[in-house]
Every structure is written in C-alpha cells, then in structure tokens.
N, C-alpha and C. Protein backbone atom coordinates (compact mmCIF):
# COMPACT_ATOMS: atom_id res chain seq x y z
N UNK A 1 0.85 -1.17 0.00
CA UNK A 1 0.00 0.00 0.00
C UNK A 1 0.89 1.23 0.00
N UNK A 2 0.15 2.44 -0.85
CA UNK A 2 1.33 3.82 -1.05
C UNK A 2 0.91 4.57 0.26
N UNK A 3 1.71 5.72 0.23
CA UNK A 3 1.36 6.39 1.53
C UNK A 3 0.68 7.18 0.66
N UNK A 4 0.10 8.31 1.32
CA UNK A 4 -1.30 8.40 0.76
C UNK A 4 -1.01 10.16 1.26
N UNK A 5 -1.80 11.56 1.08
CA UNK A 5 -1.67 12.40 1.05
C UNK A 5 -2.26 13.02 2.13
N UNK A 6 -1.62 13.94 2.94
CA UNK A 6 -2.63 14.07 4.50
C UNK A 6 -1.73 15.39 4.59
N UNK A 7 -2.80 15.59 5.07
CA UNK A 7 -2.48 17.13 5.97
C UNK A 7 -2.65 17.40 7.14
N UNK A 8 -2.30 16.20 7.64
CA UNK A 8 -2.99 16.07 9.51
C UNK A 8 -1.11 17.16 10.37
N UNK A 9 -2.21 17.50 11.35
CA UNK A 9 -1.65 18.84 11.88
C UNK A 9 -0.71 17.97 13.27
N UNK A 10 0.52 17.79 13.27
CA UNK A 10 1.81 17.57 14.46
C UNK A 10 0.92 18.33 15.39
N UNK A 11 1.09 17.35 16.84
CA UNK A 11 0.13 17.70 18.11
C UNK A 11 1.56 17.42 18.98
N UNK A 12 2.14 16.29 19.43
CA UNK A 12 3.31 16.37 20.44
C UNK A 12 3.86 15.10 19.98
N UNK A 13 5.22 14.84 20.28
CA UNK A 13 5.73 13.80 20.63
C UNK A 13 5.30 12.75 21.95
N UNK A 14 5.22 11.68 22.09
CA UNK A 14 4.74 10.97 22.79
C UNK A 14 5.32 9.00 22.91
N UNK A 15 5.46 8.88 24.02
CA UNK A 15 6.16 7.69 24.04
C UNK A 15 5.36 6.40 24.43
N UNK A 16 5.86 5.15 23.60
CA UNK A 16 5.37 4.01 23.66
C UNK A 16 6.18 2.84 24.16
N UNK A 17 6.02 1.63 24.24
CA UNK A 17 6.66 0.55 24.23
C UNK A 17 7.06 -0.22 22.72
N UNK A 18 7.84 -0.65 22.55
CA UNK A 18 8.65 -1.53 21.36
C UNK A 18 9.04 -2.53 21.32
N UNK A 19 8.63 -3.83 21.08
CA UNK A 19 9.13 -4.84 21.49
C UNK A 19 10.97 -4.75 20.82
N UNK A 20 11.78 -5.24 21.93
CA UNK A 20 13.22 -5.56 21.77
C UNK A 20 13.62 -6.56 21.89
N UNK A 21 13.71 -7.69 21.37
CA UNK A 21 14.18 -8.92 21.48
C UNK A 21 12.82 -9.54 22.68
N UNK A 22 12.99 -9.91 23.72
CA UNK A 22 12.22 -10.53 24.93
C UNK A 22 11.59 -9.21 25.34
N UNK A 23 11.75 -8.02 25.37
CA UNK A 23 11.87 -7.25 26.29
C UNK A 23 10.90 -5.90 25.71
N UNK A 24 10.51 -5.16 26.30
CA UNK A 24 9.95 -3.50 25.46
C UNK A 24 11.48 -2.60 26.28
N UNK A 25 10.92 -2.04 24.81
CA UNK A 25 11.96 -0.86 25.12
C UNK A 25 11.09 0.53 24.59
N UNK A 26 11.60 1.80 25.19
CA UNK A 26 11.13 2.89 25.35
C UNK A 26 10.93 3.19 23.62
N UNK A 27 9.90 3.69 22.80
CA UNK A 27 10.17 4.33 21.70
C UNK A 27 8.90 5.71 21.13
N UNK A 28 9.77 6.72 20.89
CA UNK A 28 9.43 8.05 20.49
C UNK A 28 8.13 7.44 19.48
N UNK A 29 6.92 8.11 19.75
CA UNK A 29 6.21 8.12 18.39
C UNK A 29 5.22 9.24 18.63
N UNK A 30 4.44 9.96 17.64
CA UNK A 30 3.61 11.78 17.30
C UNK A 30 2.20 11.76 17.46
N UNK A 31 1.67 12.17 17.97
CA UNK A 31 0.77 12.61 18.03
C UNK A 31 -0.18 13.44 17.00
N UNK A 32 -0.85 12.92 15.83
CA UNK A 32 -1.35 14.00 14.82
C UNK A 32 -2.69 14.55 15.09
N UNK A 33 -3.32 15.27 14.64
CA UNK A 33 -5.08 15.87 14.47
C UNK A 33 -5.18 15.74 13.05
N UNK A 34 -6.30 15.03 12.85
CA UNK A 34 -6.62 14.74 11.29
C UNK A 34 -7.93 16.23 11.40
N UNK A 35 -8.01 16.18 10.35
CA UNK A 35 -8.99 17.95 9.93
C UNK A 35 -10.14 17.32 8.93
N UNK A 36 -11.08 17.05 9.41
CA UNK A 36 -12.82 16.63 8.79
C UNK A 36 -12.79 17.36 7.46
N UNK A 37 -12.45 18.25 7.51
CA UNK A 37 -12.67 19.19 5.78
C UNK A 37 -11.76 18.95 4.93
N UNK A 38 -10.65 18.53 4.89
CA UNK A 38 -9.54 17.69 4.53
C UNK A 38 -9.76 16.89 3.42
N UNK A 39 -9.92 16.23 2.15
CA UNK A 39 -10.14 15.07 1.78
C UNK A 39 -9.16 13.68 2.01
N UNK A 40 -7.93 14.63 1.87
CA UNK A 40 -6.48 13.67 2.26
C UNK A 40 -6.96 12.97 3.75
N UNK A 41 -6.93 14.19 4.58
CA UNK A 41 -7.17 13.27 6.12
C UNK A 41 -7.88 12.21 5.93
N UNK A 42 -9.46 12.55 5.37
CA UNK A 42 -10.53 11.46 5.25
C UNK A 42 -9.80 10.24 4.72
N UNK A 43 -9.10 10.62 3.39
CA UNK A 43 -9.01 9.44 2.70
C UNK A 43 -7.63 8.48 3.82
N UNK A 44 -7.27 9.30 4.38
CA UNK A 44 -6.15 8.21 5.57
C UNK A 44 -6.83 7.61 6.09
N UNK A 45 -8.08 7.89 7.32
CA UNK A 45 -8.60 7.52 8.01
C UNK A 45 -9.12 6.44 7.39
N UNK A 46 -9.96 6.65 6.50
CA UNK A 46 -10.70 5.28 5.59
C UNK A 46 -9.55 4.66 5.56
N UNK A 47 -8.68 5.07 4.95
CA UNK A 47 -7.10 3.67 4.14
C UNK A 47 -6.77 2.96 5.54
N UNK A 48 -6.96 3.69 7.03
CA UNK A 48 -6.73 2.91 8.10
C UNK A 48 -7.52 1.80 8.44
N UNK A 49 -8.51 2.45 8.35
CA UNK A 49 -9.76 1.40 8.64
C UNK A 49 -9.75 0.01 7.69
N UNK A 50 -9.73 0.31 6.43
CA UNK A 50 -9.36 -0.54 5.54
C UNK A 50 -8.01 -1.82 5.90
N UNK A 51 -6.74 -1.15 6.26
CA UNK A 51 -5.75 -1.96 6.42
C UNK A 51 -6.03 -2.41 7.68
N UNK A 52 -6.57 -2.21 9.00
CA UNK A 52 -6.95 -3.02 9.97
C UNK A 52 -8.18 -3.54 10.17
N UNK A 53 -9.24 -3.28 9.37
CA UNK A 53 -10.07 -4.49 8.66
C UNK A 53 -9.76 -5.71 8.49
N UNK A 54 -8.84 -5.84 7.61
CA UNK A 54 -7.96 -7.34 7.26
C UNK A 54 -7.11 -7.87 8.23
N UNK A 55 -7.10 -7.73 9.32
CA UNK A 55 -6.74 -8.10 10.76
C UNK A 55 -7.54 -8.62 11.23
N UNK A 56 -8.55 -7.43 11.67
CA UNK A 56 -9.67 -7.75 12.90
C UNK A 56 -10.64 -6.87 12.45
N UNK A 57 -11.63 -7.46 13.29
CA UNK A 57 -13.01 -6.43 13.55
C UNK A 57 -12.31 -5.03 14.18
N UNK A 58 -12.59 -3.98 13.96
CA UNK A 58 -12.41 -2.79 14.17
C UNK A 58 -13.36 -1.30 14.15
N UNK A 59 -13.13 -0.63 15.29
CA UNK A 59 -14.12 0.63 15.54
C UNK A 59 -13.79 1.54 14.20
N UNK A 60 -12.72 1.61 14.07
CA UNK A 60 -12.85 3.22 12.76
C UNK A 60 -13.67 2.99 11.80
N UNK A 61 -14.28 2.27 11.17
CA UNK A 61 -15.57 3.05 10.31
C UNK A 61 -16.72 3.53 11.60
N UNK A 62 -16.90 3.34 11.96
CA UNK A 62 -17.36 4.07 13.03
C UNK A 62 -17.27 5.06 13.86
N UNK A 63 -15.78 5.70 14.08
CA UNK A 63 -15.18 6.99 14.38
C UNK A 63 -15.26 7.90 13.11
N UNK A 64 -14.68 6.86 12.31
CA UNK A 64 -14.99 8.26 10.69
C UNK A 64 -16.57 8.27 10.28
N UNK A 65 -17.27 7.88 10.79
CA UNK A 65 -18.78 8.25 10.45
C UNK A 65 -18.98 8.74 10.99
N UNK A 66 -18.58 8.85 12.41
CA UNK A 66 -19.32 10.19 13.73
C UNK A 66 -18.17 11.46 13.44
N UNK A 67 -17.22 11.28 13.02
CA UNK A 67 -15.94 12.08 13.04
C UNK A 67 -16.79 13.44 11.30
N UNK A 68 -17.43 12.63 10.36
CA UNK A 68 -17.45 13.57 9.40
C UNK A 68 -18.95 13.92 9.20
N UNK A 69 -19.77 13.52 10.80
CA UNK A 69 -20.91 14.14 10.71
C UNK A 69 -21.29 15.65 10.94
N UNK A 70 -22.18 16.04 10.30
CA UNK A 70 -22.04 17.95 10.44
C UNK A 70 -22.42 18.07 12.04
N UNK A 71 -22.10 19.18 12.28
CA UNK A 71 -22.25 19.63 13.32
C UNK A 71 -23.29 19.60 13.96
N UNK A 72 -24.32 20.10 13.00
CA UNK A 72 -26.05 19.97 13.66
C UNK A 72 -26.53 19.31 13.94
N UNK A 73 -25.71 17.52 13.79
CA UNK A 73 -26.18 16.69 14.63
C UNK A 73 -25.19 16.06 15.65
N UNK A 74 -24.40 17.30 16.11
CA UNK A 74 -23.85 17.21 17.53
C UNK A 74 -23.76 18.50 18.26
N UNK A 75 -25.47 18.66 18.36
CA UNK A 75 -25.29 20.16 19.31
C UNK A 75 -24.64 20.58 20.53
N UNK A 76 -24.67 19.17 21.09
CA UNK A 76 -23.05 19.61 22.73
C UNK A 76 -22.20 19.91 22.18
N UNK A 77 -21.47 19.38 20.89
CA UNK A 77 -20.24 19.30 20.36
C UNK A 77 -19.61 20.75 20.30
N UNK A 78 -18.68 20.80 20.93
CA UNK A 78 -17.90 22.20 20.32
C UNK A 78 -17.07 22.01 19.51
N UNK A 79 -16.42 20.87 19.58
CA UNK A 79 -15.18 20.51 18.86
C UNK A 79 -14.57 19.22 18.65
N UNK A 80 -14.90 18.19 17.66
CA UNK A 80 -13.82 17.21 17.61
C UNK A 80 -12.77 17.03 17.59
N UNK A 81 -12.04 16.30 18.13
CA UNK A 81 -10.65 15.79 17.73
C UNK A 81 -10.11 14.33 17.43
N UNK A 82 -10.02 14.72 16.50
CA UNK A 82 -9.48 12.99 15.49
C UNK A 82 -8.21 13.08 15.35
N UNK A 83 -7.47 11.98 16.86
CA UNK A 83 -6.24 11.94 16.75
C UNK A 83 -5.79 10.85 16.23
N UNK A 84 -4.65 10.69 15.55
CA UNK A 84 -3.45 9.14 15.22
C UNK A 84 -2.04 9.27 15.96
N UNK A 85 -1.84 8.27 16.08
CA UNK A 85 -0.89 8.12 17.30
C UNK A 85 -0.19 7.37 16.04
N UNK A 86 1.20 7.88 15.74
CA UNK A 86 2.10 7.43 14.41
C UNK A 86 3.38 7.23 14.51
N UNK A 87 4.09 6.28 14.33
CA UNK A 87 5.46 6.19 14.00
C UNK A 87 6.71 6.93 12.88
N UNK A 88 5.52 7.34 12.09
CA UNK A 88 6.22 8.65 11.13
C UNK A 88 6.77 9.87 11.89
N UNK A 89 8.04 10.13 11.59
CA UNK A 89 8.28 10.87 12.35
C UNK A 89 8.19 12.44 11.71
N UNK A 90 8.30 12.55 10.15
CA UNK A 90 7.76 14.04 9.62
C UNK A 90 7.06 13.72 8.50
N UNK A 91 7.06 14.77 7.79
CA UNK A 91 6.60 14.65 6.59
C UNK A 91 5.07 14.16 6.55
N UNK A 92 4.35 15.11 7.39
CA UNK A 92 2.58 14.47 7.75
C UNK A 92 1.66 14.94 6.70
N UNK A 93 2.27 15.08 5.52
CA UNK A 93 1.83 15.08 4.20
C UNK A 93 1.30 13.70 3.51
N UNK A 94 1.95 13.18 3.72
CA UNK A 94 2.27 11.45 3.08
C UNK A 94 2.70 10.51 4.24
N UNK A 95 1.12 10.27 5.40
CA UNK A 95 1.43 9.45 6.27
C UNK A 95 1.42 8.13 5.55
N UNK A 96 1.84 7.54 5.77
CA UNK A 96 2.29 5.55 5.86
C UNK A 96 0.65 4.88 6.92
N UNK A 97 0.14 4.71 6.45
CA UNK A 97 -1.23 4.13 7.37
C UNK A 97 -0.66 3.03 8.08
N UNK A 98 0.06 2.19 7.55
CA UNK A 98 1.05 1.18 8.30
C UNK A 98 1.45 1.60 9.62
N UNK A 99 2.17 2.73 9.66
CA UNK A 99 2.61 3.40 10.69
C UNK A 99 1.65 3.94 11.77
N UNK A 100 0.46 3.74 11.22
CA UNK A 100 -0.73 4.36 12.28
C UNK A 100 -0.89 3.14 13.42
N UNK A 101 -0.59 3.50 15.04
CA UNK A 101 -1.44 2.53 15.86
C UNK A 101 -2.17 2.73 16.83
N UNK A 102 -2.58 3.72 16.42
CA UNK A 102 -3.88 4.09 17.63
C UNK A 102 -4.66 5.21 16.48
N UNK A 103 -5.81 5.32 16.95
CA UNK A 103 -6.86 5.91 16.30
C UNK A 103 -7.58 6.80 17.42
N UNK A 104 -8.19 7.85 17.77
CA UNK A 104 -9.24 8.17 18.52
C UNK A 104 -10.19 9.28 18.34
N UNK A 105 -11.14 9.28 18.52
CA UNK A 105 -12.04 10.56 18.17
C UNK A 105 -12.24 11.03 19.88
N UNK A 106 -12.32 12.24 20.15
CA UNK A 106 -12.23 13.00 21.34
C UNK A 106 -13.18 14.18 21.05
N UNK A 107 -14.42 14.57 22.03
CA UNK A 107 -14.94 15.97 21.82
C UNK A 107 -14.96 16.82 22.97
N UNK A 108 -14.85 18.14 22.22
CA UNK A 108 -15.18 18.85 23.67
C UNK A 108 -16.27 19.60 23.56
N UNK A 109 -17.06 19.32 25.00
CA UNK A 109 -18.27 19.97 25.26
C UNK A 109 -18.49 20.93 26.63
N UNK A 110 -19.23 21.75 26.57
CA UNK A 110 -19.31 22.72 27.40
C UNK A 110 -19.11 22.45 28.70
N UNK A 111 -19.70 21.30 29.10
CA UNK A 111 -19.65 21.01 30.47
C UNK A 111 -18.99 19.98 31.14
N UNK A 112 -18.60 19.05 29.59
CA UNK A 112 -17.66 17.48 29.81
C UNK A 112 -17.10 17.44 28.60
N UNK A 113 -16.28 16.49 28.88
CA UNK A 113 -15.97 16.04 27.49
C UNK A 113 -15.70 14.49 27.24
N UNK A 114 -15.98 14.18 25.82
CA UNK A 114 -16.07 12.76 25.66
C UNK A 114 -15.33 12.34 24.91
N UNK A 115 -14.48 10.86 25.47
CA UNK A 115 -13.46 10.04 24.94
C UNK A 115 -15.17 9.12 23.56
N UNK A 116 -15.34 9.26 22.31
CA UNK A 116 -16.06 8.70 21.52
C UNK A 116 -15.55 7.21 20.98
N UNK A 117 -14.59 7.09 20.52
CA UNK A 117 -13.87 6.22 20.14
C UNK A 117 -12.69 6.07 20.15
N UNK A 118 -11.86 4.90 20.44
CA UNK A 118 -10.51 4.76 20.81
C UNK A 118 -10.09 3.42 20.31
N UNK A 119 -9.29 3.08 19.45
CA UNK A 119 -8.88 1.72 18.42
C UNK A 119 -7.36 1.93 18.78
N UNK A 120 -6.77 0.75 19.09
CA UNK A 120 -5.50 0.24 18.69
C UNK A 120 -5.79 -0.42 17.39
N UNK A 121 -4.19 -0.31 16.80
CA UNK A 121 -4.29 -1.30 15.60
C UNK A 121 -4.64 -2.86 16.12
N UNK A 122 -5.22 -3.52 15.47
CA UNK A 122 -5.58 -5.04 15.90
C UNK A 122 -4.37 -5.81 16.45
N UNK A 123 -3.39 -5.60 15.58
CA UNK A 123 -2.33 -6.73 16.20
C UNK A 123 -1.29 -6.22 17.36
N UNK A 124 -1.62 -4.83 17.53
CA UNK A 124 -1.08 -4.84 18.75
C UNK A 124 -1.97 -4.20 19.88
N UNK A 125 -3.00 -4.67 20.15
CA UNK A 125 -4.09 -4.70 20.84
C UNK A 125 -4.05 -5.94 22.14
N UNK A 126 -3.96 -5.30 23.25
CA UNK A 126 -3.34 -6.49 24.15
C UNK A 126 -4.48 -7.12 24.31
N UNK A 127 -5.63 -7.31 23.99
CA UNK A 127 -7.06 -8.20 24.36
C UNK A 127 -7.50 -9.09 23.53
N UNK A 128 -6.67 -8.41 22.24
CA UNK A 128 -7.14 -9.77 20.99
C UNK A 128 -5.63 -10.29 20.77
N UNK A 129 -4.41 -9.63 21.36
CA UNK A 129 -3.16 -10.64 20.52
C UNK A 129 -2.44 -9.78 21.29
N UNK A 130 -2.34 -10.58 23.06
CA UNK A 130 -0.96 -10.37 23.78
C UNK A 130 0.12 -10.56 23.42
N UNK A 131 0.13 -11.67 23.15
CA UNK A 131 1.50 -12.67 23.04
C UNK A 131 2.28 -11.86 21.98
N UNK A 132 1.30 -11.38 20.51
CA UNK A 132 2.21 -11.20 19.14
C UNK A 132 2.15 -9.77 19.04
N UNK A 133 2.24 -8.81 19.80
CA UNK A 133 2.37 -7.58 19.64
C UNK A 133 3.43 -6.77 19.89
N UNK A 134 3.92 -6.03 19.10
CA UNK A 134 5.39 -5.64 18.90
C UNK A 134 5.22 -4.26 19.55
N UNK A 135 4.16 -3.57 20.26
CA UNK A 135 3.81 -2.28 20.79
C UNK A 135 3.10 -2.12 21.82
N UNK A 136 3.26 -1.52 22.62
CA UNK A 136 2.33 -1.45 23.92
C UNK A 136 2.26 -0.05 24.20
N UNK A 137 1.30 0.25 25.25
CA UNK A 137 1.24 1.47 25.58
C UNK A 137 0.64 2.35 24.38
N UNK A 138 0.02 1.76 23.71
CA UNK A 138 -0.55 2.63 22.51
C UNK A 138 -1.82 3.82 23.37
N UNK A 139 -2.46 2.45 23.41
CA UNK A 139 -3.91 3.28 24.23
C UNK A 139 -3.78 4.12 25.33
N UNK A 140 -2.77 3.90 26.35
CA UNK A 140 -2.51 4.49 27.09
C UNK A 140 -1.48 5.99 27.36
N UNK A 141 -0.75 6.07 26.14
CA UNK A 141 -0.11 7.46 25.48
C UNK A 141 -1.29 8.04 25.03
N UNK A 142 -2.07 7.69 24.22
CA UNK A 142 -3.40 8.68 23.60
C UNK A 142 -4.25 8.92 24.82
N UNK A 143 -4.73 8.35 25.28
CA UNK A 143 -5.67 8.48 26.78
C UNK A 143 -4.81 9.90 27.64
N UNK A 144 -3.23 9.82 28.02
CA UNK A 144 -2.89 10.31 29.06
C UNK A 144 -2.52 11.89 28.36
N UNK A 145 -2.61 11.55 26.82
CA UNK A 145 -2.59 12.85 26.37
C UNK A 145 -3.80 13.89 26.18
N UNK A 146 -4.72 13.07 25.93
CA UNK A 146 -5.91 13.81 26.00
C UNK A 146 -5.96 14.20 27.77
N UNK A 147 -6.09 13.59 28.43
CA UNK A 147 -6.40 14.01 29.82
C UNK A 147 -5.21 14.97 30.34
N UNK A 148 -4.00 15.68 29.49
CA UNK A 148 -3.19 16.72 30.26
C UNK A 148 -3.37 17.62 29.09
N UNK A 149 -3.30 17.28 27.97
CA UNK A 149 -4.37 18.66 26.72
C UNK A 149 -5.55 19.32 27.35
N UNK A 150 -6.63 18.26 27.63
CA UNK A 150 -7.71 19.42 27.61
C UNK A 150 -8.35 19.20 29.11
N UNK A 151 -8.09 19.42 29.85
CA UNK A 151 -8.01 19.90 31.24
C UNK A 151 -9.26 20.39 31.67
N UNK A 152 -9.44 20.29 32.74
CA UNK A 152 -10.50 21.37 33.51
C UNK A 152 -11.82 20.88 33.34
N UNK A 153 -12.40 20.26 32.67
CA UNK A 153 -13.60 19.57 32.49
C UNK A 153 -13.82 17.45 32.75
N UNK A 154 -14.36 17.00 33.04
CA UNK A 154 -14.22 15.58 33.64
C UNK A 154 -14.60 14.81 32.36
N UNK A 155 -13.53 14.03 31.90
CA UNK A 155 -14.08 13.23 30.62
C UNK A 155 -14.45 12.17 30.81
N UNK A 156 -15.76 11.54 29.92
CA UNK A 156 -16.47 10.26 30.11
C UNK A 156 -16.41 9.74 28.95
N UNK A 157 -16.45 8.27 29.36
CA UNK A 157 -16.48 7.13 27.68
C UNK A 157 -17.14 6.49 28.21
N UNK A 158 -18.22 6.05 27.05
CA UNK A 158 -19.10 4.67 27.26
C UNK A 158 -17.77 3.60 26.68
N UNK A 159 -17.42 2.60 27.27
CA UNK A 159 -16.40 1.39 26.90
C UNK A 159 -16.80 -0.08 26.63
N UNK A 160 -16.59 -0.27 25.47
CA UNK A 160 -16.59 -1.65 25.06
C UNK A 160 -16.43 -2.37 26.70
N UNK A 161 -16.79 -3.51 26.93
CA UNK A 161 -16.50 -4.67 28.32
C UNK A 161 -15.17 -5.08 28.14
N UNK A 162 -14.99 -4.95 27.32
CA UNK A 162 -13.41 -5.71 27.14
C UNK A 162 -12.22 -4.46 27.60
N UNK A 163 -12.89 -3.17 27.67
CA UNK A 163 -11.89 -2.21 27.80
C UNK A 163 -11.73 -1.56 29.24
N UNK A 164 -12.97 -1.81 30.06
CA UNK A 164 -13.48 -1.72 31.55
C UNK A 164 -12.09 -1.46 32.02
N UNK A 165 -11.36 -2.39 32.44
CA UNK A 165 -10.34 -2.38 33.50
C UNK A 165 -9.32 -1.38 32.69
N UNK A 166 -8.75 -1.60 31.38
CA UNK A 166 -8.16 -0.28 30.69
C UNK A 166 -8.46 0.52 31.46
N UNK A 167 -9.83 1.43 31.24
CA UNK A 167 -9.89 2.64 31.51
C UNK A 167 -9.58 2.77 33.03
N UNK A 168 -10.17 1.78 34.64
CA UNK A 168 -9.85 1.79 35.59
C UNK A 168 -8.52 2.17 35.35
N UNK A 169 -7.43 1.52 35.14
CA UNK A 169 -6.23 1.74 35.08
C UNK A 169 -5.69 2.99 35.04
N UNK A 170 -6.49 3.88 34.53
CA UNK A 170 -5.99 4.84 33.99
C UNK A 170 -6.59 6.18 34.77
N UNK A 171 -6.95 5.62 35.73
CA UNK A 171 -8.30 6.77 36.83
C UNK A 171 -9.60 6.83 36.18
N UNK A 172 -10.26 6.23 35.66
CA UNK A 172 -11.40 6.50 35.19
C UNK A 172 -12.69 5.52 36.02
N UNK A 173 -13.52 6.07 36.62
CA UNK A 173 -14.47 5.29 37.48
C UNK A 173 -15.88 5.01 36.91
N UNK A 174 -16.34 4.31 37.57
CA UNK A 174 -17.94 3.72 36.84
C UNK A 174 -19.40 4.95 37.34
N UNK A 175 -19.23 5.52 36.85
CA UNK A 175 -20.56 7.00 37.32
C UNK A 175 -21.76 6.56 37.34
N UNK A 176 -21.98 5.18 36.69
CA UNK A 176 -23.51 4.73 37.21
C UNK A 176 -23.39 2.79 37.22
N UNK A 177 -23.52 2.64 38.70
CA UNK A 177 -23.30 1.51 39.02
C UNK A 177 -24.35 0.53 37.94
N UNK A 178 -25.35 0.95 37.77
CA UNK A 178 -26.33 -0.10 37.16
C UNK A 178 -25.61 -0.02 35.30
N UNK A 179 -24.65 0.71 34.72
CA UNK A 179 -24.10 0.38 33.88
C UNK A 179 -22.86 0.75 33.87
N UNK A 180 -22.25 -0.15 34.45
CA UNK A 180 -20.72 -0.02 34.52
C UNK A 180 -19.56 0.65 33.49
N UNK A 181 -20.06 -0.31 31.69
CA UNK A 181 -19.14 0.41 30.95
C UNK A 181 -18.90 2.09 30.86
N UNK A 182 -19.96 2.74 31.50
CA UNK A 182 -20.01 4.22 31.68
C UNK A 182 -19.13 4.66 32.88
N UNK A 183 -17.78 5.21 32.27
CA UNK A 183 -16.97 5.74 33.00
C UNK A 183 -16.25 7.03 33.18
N UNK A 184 -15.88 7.52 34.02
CA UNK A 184 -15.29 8.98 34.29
C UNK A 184 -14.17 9.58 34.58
N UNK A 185 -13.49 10.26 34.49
CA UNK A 185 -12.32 10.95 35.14
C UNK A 185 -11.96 12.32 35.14
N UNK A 186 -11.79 12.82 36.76
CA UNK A 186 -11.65 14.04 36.50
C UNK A 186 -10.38 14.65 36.01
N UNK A 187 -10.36 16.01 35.54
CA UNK A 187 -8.60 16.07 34.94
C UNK A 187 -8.45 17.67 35.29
C-alpha cells in the first residue's frame, strides 16, 4: 500500500513501548489531528480502517462516520478531535497508514468532554493478541494525552467490556453503578 496524502496537523511527541528482542523498550512516536474538511485526512482515516479491517473487527468506520458528521447533529459538540498516534516521524503530508497505531475521536463539550472512540491497531491490541504484539502502551499514550491537553472539564467514555479495567487503570471510574461500561475521570 502507497502512503497516501494528508495534511494532519503535528500535536506532540509521545512515548510508547517496542518490542526488543524478549523485552519493550522505550520508543518516540507523534501525536497527529486529522482535519474533517480535509479530503487527504478522510481518505487516511478510511485507508486505516481498511488496512486493519484485514486483521480484525475494528471501531474506525465508526469513528470516521461520527468524526465527518455535520455539526447539527452534535449540538453539545464544540469541537472534535481525530487523533493518530504514528510512528512517522515528519513529513505528515504522506502518512504511511502502516505506521498508524492508535486511532481516537475525542470531543469537547461545554460542560464534559467525551473520549467517543478509541482503536489500537488489531495486532497490537493487548485483548485480541498479547502474546504477538510488537507495541504497547498505545492506548494508554493517547488516553494520558488527551487528559493533560484538555483539562479542567471531567471526561467520560461509554467502553466496550473488554476495555473496563483499561480505563480503571488509567483513573477513570464507573458514574452509574447499574451500567458499569459508563466511566469517568476528572482532569
């Protein structure tokens, strides 16, 4: 697959795990904002979804459908943010979708704000393929960045069951006992 044409906007550097022989080792990877009006962005996001399709079942057609809906049908919404968590280190013209391993859509709203969707790439997703994953800490660099970016308001995600203890991990608590996957954290 070619790398493909994007205009997604450098957000921070940010660090992951790498598998090293037996072992992880520390490794640098960026933080981007993909831009809804964009066609390049769009067409990454789809080319992502596409190449981790053929893995696994996966959330991004589902982030890029809520991600390029108009506004008027997200009146809390003030603002999305459609981040990729990437191993490219410049040139965010012509990302490598290969290089993409985390995905997330993030909004901010007046009074909260909401984690919407959050994808590791499939194969290095510690719930469907511990053993064979060459990356860790994906989900948890995107999570800890959103929660020291946008500050001051308490963010909530409804979470897949499989992701429950993730988010615990990470300070996030259950705000209504009778449905647990609904969780919180203040920041």
């Amino acid at each position: 697959m070619n790398s493909v044409s994007f205009s997604g906007s450098f957000k921070s550097d940010i660090y992951i795990k790498s598998k090293q022989n037996d072992d992880f080792a520390e490794k640098k990877a960026k933080i981007v904002e993909l831009d809804k009006n964009n066609e390049n962005d769009l067409e990454s996001l789809h080319n992502v979804s596409l190449l981790w399709s053929k893995e696994s079942s996966n959330f991004v057609p589902y982030l890029f459908s809520d991600f390029i809906k108009d506004d008027e049908f997200k009146p809390d919404v003030n603002q999305d943010h459609c981040l990729i968590l990437t191993l490219q280190d410049d040139n965010f013209e012509n990302i490598d979708p290969k290089k993409v391993l985390g995905v997330t859509l993030f909004s901010e709203e007046d009074i909260e704000n909401e984690l919407n969707w959050l994808q590791v790439q499939p194969k290095n997703n510690s719930v469907f393929s511990p053993a064979d994953r060459t990356y860790k800490g994906v989900g948890r660099a995107i999570v800890s960045y959103i929660k020291n970016q946008y500050t001051g308001k308490p963010i909530y995600v409804n979470s897949s069951n499989t992701a429950i203890n993730f988010y615990k991990k990470l300070g996030f608590e259950t705000y209504d006992k009778d449905c647990p996957c609904s969780l919180h954290c203040e920041v």
